[in-house]
Protein backbone atom coordinates (compact mmCIF):
# COMPACT_ATOMS: atom_id res chain seq x y z
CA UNK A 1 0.00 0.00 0.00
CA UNK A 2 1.30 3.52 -1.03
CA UNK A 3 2.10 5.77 1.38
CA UNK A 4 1.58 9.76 0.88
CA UNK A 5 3.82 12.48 2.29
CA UNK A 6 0.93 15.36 4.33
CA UNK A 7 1.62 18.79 3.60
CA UNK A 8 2.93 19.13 7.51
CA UNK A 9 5.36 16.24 7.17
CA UNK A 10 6.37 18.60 3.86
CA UNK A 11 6.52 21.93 5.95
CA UNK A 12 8.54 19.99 9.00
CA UNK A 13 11.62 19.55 6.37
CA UNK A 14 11.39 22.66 4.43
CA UNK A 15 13.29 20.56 1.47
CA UNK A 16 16.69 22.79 1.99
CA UNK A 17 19.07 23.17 -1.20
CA UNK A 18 21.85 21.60 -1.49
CA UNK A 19 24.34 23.36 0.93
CA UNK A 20 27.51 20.66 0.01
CA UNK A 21 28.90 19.42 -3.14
CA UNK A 22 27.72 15.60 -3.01
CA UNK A 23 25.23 15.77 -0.29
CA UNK A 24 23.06 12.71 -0.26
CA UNK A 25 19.29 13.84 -0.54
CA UNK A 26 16.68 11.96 1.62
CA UNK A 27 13.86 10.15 -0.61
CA UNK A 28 10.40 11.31 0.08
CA UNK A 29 10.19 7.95 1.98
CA UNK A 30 13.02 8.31 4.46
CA UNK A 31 12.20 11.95 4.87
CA UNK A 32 8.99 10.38 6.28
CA UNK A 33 10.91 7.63 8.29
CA UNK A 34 12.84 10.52 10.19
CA UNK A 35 9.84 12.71 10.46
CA UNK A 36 8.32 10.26 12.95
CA UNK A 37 10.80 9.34 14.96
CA UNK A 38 11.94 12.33 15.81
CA UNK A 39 8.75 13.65 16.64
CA UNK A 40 7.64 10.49 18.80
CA UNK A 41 11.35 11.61 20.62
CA UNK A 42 10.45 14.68 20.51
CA UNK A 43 7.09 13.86 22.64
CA UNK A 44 9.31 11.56 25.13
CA UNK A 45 11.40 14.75 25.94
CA UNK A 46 8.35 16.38 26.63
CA UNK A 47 9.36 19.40 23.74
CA UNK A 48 8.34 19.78 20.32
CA UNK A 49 10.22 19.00 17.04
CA UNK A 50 10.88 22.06 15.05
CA UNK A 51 12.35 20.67 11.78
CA UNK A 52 15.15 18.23 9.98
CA UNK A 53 16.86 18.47 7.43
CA UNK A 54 16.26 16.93 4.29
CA UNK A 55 19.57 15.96 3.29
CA UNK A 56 22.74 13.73 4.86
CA UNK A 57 26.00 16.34 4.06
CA UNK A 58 28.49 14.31 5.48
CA UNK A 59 26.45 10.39 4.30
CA UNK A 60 27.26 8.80 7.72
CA UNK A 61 23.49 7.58 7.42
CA UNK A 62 22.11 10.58 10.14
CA UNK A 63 20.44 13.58 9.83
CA UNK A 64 20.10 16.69 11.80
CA UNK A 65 16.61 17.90 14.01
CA UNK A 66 16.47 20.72 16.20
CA UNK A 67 14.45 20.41 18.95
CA UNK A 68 12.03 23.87 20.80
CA UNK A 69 13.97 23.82 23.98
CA UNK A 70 16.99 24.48 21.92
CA UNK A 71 18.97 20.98 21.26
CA UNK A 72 19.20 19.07 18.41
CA UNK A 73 19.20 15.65 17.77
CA UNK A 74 20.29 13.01 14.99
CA UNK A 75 18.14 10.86 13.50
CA UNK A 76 19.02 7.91 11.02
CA UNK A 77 17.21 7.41 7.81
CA UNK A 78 18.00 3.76 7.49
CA UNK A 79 15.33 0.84 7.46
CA UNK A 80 15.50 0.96 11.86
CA UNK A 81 15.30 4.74 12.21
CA UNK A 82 16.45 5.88 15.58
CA UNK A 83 17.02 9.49 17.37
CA UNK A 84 19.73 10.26 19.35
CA UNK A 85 20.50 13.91 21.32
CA UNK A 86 23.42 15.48 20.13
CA UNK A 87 23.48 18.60 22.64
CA UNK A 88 21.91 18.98 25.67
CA UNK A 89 20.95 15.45 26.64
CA UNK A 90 17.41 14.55 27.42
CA UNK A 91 17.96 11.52 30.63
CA UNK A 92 14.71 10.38 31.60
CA UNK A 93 14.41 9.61 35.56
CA UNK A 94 16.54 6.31 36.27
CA UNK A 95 14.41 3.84 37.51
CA UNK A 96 16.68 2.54 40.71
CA UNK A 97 15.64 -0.98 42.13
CA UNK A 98 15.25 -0.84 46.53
CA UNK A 99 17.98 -2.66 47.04
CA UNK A 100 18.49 -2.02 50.59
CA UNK A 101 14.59 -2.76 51.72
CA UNK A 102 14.16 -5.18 54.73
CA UNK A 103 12.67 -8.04 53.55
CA UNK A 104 11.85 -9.61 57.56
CA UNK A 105 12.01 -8.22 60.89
CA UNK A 106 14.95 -7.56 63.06
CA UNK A 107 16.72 -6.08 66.08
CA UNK A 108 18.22 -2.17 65.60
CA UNK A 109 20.67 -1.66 67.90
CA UNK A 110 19.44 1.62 69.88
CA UNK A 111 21.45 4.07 72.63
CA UNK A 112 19.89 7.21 74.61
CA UNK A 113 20.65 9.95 72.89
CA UNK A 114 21.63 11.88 75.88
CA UNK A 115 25.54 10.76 76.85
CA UNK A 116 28.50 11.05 74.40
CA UNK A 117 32.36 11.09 74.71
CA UNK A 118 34.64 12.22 72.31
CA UNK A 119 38.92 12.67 71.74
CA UNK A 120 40.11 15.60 73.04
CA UNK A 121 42.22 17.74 71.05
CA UNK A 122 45.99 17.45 72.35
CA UNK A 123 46.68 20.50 75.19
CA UNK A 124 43.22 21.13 74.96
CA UNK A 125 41.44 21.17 78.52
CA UNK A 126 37.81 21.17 78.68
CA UNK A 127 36.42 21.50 81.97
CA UNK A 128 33.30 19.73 83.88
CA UNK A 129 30.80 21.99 83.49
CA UNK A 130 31.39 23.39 80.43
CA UNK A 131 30.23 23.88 77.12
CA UNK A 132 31.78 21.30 74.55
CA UNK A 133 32.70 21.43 70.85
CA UNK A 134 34.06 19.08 67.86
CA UNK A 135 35.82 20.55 65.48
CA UNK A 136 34.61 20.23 61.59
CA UNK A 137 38.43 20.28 60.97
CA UNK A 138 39.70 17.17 63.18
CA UNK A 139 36.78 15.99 64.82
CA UNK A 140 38.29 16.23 68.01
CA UNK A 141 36.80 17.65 71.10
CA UNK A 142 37.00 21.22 71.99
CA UNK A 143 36.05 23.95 74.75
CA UNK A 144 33.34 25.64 72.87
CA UNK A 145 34.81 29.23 71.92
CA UNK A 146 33.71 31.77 68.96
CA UNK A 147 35.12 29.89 66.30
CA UNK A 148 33.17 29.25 63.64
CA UNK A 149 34.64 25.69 63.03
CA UNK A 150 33.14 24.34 65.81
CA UNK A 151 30.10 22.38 66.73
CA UNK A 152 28.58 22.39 70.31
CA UNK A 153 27.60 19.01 70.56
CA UNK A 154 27.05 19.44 74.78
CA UNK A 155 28.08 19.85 78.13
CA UNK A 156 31.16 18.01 79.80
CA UNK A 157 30.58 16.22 82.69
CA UNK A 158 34.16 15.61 83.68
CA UNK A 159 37.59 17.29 83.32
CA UNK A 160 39.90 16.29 80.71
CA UNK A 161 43.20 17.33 79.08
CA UNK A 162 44.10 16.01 75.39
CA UNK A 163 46.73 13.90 75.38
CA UNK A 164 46.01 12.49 72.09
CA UNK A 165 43.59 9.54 73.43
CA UNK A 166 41.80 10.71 76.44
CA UNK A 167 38.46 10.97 75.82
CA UNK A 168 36.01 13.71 77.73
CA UNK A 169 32.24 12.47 78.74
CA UNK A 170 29.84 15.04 77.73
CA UNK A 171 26.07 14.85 78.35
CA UNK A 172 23.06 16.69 76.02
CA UNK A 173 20.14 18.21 77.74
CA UNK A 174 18.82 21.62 78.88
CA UNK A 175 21.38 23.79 81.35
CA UNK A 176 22.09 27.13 82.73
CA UNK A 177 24.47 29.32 81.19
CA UNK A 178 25.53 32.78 81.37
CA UNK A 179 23.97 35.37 79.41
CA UNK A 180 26.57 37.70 77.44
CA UNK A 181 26.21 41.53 78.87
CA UNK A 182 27.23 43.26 75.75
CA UNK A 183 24.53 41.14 73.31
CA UNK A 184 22.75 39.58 75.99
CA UNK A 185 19.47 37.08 75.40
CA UNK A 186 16.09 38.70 76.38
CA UNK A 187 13.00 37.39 76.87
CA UNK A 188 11.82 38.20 72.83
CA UNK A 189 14.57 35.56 72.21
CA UNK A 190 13.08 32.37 74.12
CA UNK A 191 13.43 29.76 71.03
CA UNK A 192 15.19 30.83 69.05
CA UNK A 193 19.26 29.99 68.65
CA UNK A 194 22.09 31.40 70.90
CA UNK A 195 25.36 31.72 70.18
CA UNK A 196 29.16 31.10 72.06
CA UNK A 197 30.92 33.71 73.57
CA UNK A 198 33.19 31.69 75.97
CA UNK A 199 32.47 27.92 77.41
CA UNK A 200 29.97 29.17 79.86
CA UNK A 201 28.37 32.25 78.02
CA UNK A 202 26.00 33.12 75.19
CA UNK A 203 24.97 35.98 73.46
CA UNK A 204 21.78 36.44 70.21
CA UNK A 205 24.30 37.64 68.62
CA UNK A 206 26.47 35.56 66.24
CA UNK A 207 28.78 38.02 65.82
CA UNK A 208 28.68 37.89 61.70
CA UNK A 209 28.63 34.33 62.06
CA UNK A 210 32.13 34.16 63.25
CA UNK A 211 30.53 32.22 66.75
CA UNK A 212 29.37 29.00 66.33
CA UNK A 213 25.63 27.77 67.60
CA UNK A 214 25.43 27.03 71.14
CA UNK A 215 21.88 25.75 71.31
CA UNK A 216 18.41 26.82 71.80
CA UNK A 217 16.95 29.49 74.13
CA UNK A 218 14.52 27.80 76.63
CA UNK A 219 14.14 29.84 79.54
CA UNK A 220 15.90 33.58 81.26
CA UNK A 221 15.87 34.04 84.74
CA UNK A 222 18.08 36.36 86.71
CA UNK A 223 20.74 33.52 86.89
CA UNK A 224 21.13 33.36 83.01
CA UNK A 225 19.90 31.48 80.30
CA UNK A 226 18.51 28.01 79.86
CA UNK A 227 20.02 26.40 77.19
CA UNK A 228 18.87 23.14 75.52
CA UNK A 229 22.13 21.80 73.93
């Protein structure tokens, strides 16, 4: 059964002249072969195919379709016609198998979330009592200070001097600390984030973020600030 080339498929090509000396020139047939697959890709990639050219310049068996969001793509004219991108890659969503689901029941190990210890950084000593940082840098335990590199992770509950192993006990939960005088907490403050100013002290100020977090405002009094760390 004959098949007959639509005045759109026509349009879609625009039958360009010959541009190179020995340019192959698509039949009306494979012009038609090319016309629909690159406008089912086109449809795939979610965009619409603007046009193709009707001849192969170079005769490597592709030719050239430019796509509306701006790519083109290659299409072959051959008896299997095929699109591929050739900027601008359309990747649909990878389909990724859940290969770490549980597939039975079984026992997760579980701590409180409330006791910690950590290294202490060599010559370091952080005292009981005081609020405790890890560095980002080493990882190692720290008395907090405004240093931006740190992370409060509580308070220590025993006195410890790095000597390259010994390891300080520190404890999360809500305690009193000083309040800064210069930047000082106030009442309009109660939940939201305070900041280090020493290993006992906080300010709302983070001091153009060169202190590092100390916790969350819970409670003033007139002995300082409660602190959930």
């Amino acid at each position: 059964m004959k098949r007959f080339l639509t005045p759109p498929i026509l349009a879609l090509f625009g039958l360009f002249a010959l541009v190179a000396c020995g340019a192959y020139q698509l039949s009306e047939v494979e012009k038609l072969r090319v016309g629909a697959a690159a406008g089912d890709y086109a449809a795939r990639a979610a965009t619409r195919l603007v046009g193709c050219s009707g001849q192969d310049s170079d005769r490597d068996g592709y030719v050239t379709c430019d796509l509306g969001d701006g790519a083109s793509i290659v299409c072959s004219y051959g008896a299997e016609p095929g699109c591929k991108r050739k900027t601008a890659a359309f990747h649909p969503a990878p389909q990724h198998p859940e290969t770490h689901m549980l597939t039975s029941s079984k026992t997760t190990l579980r701590r409180d979330a409330r006791q910690f210890e950590a290294t202490v950084k060599t010559g370091e000593t952080v005292y009981r009592g005081s609020l405790t940082a890890r560095s980002a840098v080493t990882g190692l335990a720290e008395t907090a200070k405004a240093d931006a590199t740190l992370t409060v992770v509580g308070l220590a509950t025993d006195q410890v001097t790095g000597d390259g192993q010994a390891r300080v006990p520190y404890e999360r939960g809500c305690y009193l600390v000083k309040n800064d005088a210069t930047d000082p907490v106030t009442a309009g403050d109660i939940g939201k984030t305070a900041y280090v100013v020493d290993d006992e002290t906080v300010s709302i100020s983070s001091d153009t973020d060169a202190r590092p977090a100390a916790g969350i405002v819970r409670e003033l009094d007139t002995n300082g600030v409660w602190l959930e760390v």
